[in-house]
Protein backbone atom coordinates (compact mmCIF):
# COMPACT_ATOMS: atom_id res chain seq x y z
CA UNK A 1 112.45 81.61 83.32
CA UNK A 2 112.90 82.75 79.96
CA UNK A 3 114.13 86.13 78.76
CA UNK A 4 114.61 87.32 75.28
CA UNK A 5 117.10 90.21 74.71
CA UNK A 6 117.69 92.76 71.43
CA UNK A 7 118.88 95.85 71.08
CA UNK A 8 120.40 98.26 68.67
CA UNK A 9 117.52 97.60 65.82
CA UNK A 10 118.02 101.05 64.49
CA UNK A 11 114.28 101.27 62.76
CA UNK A 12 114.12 97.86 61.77
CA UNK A 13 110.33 96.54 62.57
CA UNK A 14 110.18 93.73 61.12
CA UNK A 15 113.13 91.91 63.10
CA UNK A 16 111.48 93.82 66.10
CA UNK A 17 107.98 92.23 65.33
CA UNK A 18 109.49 88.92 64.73
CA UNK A 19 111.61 88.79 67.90
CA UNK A 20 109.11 90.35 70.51
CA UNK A 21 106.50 87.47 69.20
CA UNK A 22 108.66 84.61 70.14
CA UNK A 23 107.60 82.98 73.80
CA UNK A 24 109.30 84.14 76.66
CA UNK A 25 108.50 85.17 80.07
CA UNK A 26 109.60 88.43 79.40
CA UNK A 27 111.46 90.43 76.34
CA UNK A 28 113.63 93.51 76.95
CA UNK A 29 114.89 95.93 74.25
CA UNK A 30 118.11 98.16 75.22
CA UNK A 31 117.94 100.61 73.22
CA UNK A 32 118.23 102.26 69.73
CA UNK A 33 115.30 101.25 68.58
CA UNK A 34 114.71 104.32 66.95
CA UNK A 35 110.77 104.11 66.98
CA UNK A 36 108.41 106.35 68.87
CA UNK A 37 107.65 105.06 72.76
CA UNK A 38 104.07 104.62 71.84
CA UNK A 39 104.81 102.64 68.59
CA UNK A 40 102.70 98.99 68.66
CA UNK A 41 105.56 96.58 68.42
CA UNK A 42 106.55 98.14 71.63
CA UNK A 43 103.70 97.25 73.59
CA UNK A 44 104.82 94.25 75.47
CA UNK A 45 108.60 95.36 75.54
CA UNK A 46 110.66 96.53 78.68
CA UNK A 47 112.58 99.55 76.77
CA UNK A 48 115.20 101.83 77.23
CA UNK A 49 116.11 105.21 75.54
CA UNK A 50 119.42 104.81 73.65
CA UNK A 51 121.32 107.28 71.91
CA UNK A 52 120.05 107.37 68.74
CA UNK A 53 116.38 107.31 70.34
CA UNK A 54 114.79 110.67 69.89
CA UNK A 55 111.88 109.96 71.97
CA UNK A 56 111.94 111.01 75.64
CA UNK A 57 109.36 109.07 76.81
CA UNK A 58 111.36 106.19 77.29
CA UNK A 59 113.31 105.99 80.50
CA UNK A 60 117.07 106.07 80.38
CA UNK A 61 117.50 102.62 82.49
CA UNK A 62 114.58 100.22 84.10
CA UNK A 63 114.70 98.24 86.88
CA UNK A 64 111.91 94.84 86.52
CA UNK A 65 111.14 92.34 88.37
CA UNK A 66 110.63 88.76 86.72
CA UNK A 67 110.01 85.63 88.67
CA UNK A 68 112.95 85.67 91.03
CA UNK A 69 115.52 87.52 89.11
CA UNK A 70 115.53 91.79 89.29
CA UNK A 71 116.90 92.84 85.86
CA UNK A 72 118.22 96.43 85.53
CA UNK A 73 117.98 97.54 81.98
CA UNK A 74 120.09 100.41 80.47
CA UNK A 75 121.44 100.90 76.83
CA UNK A 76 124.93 101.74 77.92
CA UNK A 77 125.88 105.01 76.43
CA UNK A 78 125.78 106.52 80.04
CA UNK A 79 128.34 103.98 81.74
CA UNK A 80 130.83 104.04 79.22
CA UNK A 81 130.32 100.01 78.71
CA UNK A 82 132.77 100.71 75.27
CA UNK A 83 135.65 100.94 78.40
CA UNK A 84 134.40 99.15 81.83
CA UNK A 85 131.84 97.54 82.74
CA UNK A 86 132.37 99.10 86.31
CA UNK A 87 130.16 101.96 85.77
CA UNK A 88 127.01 99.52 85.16
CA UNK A 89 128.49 97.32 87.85
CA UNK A 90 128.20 100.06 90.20
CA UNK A 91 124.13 100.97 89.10
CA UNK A 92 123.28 97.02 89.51
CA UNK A 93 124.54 97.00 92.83
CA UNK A 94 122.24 99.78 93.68
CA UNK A 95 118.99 98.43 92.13
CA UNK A 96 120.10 94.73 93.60
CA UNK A 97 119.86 93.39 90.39
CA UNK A 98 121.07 89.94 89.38
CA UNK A 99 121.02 90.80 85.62
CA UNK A 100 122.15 93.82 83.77
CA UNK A 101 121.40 94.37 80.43
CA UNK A 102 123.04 96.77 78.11
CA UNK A 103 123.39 97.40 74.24
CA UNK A 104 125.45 100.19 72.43
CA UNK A 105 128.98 98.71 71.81
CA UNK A 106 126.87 96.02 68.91
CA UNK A 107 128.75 93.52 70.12
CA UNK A 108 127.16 90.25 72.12
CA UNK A 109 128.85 88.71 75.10
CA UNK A 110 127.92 87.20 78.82
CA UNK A 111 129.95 87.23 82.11
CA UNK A 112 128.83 86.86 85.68
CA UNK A 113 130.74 89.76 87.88
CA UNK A 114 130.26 89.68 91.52
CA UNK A 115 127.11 87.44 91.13
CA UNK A 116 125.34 89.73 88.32
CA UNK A 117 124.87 88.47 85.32
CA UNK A 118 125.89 91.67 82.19
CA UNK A 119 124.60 90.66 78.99
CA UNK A 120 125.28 92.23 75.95
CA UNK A 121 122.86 90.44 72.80
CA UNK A 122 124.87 92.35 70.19
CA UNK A 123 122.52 94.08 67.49
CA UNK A 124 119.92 93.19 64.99
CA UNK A 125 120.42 95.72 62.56
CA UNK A 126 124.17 96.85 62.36
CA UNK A 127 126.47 94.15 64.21
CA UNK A 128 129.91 95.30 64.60
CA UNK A 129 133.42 93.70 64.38
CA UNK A 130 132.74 90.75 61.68
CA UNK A 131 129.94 89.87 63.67
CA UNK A 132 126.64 88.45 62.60
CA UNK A 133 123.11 90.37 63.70
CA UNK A 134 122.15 88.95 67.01
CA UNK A 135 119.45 88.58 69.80
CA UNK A 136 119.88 86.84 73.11
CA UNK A 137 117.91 84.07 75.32
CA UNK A 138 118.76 83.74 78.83
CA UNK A 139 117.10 80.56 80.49
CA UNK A 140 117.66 80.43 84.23
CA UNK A 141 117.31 77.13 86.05
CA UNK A 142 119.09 74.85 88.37
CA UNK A 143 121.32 77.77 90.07
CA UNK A 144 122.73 78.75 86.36
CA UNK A 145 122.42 80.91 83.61
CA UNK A 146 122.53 79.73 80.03
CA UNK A 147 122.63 82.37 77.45
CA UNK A 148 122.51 82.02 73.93
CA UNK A 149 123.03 84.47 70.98
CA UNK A 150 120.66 83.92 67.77
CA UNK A 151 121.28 85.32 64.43
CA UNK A 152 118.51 86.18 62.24
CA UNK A 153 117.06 83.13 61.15
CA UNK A 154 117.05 82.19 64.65
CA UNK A 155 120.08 80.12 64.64
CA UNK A 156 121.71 79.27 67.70
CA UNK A 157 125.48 80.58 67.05
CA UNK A 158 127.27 80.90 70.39
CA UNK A 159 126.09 79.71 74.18
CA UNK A 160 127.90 79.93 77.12
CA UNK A 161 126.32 78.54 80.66
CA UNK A 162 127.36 80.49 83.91
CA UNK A 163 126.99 79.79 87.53
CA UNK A 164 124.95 82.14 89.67
């Protein structure tokens, strides 16, 4: 399987439009993307309501299904993920996930904690800490994760492979 992760866009459709058209079996936004819930580009997009999101129509964290992983989606905001990761660690156990996703901090990163994968794919709009503008892939095969963190031209810039 194949996932594609962004978050934190901030308005910016034309990094939306370009990411959400590359193949994947599925492509998850975590929030921010300051667009309206019924806006096109969102139309094949599992997507959260972040902070800056004004529209209530999206749901504050999704749970999904995809091939045999459950992925629990949230933005972040609401489990303080700028302090702990415990508070998200705590909703995945209850949806059974084996991924958590999560944006807000605009910072990318990857770690497997008590057999979950948490992945972070940064922004791609206003990357913090020195940091380029990033989206993530995570390819699952062969009892492992890899995940890898793209900048804007699509440029593979950091990877790390974890064990499930």
């Amino acid at each position: 399987m194949k996932f594609i992760v962004l978050s934190d866009s901030h308005g910016d459709t034309v990094t939306v439009k370009e990411i959400s058209e590359l193949p994947a079996d599925g492509i998850f936004h975590c929030g921010d993307s300051e667009l309206p819930a019924d806006h096109p580009l969102l139309t094949n997009l599992h997507i959260v309501r972040g902070n800056c999101d004004r529209d209530t129509r999206f749901p504050a964290s999704l749970a999904v299904k995809a091939g045999g992983e459950k992925v629990l989606i949230v933005h972040g905001h609401e489990h303080s993920i700028k302090s702990s990761l415990l508070a998200l660690s705590y909703a995945a156990a209850e949806q059974q996930a084996t991924i958590a996703l999560f944006g807000h901090s605009h910072l990318y990163g990857a770690e497997m904690i008590e057999g979950v994968l948490f992945v972070n794919p940064g922004s791609t709009a206003q990357p913090r800490g020195g940091r380029e503008a990033t989206y993530a892939v995570i390819e699952t095969a062969n009892e492992k994760y890899t995940v890898g963190f793209y900048d804007m031209q699509h440029t593979l810039i950091d990877q790390t492979e974890l064990i499930k």
